[in-house]
C-alpha atoms as a PDB file:
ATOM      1  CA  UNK A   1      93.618 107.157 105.827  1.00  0.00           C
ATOM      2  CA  UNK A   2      91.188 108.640 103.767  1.00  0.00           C
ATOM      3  CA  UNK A   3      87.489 107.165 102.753  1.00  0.00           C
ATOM      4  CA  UNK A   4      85.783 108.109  99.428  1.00  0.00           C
ATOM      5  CA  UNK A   5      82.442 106.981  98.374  1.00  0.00           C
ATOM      6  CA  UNK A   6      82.012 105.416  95.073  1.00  0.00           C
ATOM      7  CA  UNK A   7      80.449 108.655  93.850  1.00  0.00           C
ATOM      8  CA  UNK A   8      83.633 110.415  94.924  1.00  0.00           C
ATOM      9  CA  UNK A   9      85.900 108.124  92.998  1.00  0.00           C
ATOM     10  CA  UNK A  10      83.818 107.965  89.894  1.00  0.00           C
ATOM     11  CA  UNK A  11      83.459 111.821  89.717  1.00  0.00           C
ATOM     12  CA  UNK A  12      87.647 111.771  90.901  1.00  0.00           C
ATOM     13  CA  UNK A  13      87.824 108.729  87.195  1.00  0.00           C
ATOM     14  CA  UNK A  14      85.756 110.909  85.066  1.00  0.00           C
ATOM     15  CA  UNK A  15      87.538 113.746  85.755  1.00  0.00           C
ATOM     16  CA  UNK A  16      91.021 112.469  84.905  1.00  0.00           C
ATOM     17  CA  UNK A  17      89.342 110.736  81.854  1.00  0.00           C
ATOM     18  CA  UNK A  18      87.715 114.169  80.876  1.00  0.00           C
ATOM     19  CA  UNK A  19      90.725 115.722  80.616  1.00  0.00           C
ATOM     20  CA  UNK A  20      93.087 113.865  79.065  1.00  0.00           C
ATOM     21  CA  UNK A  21      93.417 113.723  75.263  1.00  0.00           C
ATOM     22  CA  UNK A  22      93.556 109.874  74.930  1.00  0.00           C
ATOM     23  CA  UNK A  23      91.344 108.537  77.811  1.00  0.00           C
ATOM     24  CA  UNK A  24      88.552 110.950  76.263  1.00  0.00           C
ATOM     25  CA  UNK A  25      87.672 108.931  72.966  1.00  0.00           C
ATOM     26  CA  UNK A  26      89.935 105.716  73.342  1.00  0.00           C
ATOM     27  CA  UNK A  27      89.609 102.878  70.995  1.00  0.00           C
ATOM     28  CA  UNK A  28      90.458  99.427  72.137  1.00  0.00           C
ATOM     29  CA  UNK A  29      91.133  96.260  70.873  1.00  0.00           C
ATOM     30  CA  UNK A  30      90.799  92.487  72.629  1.00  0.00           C
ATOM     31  CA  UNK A  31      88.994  89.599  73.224  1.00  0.00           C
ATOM     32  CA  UNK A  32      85.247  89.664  74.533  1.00  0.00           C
ATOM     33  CA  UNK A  33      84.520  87.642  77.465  1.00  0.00           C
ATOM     34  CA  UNK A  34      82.199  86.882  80.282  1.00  0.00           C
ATOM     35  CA  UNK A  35      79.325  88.196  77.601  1.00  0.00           C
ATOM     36  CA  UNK A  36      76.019  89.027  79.418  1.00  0.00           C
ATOM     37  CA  UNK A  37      72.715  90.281  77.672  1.00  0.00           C
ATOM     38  CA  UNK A  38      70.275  91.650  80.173  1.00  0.00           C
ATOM     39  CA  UNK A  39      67.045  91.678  79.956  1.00  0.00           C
ATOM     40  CA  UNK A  40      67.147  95.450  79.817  1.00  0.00           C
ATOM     41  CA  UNK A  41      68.938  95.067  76.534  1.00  0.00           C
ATOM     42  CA  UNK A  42      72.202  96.565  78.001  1.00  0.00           C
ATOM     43  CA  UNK A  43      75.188  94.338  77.224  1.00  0.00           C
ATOM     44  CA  UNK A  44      78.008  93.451  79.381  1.00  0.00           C
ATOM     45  CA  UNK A  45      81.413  91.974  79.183  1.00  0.00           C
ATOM     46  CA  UNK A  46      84.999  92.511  79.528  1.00  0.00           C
ATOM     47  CA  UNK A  47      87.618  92.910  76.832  1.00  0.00           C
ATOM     48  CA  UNK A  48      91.062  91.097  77.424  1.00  0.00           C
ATOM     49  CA  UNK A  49      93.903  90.641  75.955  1.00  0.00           C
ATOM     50  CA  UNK A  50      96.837  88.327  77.412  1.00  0.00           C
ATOM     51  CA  UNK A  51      97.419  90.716  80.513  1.00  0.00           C
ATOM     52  CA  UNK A  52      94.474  92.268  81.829  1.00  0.00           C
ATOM     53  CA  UNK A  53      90.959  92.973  81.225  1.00  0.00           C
ATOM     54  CA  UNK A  54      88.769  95.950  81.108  1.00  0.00           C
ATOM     55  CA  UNK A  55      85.218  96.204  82.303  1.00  0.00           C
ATOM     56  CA  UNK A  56      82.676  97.307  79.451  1.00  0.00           C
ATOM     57  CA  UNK A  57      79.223  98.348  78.854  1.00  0.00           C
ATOM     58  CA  UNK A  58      77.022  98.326  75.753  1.00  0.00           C
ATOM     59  CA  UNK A  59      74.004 100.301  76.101  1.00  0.00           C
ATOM     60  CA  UNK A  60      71.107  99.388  74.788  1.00  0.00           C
ATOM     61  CA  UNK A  61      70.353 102.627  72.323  1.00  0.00           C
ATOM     62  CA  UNK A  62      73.811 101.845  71.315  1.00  0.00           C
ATOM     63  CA  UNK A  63      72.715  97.506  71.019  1.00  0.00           C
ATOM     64  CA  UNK A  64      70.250  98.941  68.223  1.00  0.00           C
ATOM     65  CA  UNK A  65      73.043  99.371  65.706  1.00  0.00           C
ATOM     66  CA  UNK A  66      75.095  95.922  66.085  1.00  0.00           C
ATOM     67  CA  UNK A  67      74.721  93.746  62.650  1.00  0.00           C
ATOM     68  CA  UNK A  68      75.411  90.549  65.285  1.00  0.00           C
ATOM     69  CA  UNK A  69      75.298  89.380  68.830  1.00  0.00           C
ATOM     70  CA  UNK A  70      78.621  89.342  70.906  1.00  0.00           C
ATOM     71  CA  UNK A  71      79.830  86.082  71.661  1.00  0.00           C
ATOM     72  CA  UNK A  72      82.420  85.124  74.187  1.00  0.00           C
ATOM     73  CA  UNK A  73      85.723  84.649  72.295  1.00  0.00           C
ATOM     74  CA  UNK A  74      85.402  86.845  69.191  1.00  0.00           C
ATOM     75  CA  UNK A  75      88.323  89.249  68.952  1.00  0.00           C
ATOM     76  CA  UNK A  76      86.758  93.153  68.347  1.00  0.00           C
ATOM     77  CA  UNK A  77      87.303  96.779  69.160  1.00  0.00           C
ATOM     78  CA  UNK A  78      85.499  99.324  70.909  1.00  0.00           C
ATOM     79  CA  UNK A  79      85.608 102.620  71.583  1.00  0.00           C
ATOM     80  CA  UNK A  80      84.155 104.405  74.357  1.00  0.00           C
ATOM     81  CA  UNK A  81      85.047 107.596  76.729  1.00  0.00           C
END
């Protein structure tokens, strides 16, 4: 069995994301939940829908554009790469 570092499987992720048409700019849509604003002003969360959940960050450059604050429950779409 082989043993990769979490460097080694995010370089491996970003790779496979790089090159693949869809996973490159990918727009999704779901539910937000577990909604956390840090102090750094990055946001947080995960967006579900009824059978999974992806994890998601919201930088804070990115925060400075947002007409609203994220709440838990609202339905949205994102788009990320």
């Amino acid at each position: 069995m082989e043993v990769f570092s979490v460097s080694q499987i995010n370089k491996y992720i970003k790779g496979l994301m790089d090159g693949d048409n869809i996973l490159r700019d990918v727009t999704v849509s779901g539910e937000i939940s577990n909604f956390k604003r840090h102090s750094s002003g990055h946001y947080y969360f995960s967006i579900k829908d009824q059978g999974s959940a992806l994890s998601a960050a919201m930088f804070k450059w990115q925060n400075r554009t947002l007409h609203f604050l994220p709440e838990n429950g609202m339905r949205g779409v994102g788009q990320g790469g």
